[in-house]
Protein backbone atom coordinates (compact mmCIF):
# COMPACT_ATOMS: atom_id res chain seq x y z
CA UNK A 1 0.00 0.00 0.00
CA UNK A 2 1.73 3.28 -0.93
CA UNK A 3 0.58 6.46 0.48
CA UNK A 4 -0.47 9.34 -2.31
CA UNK A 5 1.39 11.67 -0.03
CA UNK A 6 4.63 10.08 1.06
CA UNK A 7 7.49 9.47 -2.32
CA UNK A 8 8.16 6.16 -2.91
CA UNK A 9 11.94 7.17 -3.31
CA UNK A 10 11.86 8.92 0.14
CA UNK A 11 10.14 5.51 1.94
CA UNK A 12 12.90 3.15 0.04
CA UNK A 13 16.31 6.10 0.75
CA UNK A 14 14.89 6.51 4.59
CA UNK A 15 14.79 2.42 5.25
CA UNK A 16 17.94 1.48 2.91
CA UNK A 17 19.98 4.03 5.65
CA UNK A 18 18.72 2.10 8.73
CA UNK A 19 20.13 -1.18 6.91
CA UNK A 20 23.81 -0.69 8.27
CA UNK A 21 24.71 -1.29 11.96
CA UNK A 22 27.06 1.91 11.66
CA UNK A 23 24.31 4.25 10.80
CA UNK A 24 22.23 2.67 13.69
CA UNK A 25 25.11 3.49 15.79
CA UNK A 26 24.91 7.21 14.72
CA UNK A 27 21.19 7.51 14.96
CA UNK A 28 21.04 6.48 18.15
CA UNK A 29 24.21 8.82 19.64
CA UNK A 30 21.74 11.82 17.54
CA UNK A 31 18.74 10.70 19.44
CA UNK A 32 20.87 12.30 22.81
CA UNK A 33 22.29 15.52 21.75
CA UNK A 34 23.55 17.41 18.58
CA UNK A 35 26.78 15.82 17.64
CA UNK A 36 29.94 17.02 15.42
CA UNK A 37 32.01 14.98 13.13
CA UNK A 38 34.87 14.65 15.47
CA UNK A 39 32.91 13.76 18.56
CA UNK A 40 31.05 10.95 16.34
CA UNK A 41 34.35 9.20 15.31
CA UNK A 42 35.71 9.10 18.85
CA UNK A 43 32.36 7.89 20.38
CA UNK A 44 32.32 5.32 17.28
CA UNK A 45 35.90 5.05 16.51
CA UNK A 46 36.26 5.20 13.28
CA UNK A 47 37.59 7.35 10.88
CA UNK A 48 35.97 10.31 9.49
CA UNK A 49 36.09 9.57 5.71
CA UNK A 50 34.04 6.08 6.86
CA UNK A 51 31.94 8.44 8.62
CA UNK A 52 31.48 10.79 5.77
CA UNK A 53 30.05 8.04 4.02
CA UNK A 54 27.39 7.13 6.23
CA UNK A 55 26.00 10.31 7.36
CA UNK A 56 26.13 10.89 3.45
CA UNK A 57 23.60 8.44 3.33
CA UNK A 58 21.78 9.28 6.49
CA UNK A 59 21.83 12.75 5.39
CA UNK A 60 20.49 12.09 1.29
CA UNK A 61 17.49 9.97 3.47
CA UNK A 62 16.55 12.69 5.12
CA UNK A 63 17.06 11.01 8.74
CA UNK A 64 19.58 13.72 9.60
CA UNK A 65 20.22 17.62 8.84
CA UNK A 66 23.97 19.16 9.31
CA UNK A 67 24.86 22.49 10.41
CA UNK A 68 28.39 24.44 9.95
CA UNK A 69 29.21 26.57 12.46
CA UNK A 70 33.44 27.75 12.22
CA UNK A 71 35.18 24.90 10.54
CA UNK A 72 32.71 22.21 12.38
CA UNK A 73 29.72 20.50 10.84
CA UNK A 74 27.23 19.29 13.43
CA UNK A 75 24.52 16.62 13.04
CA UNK A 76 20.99 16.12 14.58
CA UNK A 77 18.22 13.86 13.71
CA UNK A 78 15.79 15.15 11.40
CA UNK A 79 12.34 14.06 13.09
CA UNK A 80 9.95 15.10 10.18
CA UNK A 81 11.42 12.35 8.27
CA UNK A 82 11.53 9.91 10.92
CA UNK A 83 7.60 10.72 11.80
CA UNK A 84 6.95 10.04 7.77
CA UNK A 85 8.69 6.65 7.72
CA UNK A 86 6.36 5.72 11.11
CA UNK A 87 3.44 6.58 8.87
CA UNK A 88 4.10 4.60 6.19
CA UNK A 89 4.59 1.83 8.74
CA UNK A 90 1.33 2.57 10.59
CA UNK A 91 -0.81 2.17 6.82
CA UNK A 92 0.31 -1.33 7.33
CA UNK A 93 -1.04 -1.79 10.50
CA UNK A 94 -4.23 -0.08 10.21
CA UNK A 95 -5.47 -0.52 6.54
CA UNK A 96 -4.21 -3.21 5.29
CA UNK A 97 -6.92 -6.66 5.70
CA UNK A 98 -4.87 -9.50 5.63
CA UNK A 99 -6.17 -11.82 3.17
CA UNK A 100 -6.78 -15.22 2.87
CA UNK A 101 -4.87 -16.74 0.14
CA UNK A 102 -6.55 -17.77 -3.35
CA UNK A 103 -5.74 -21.37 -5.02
CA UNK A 104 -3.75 -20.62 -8.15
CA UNK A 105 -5.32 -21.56 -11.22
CA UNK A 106 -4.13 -25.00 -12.49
């Protein structure tokens, strides 16, 4: 069931990001506090050009937004998006009858 209102290419970007354990990681050090580059590779440790990948990702999804302030880039979660992928999710639950199955025809 697809929702008129929600892009198909923003439902399939938001859950391909959650698919990494990495980006899980950073999600759920954003769900605490505004974070910057550096203090994401400590509390992760990894390096930042793995890093830059990720929130790459996180970031085309919509999950997260940056910031610059100086020379730093800081990341937060973006909720809007998050609140549109629990949507999607909820169509499931509420409108969609599950069905008996039909023979196949021979």
């Amino acid at each position: 069931m697809n929702s008129p209102t929600i892009a198909p290419d923003a439902i399939a970007s938001g859950f391909h990001a959650f698919s990494d354990p990495l980006r899980l990681q950073v999600i759920e050090l954003l769900r605490q506090q505004e974070l910057c580059v550096c203090e994401l590779c400590e509390q992760l440790g990894v390096t930042q050009s793995k890093l830059s990948f990720h929130l790459k990702t996180l970031k085309e999804a919509g999950l997260v937004r940056s910031r610059q302030e100086g020379r730093w880039i800081y990341y937060s979660i973006n909720l809007t998006q998050f609140v549109v992928l629990e949507q999607y999710l909820a169509e499931y639950r509420r409108f969609s009858p599950i069905l008996p199955s039909r023979p196949c025809p021979d």
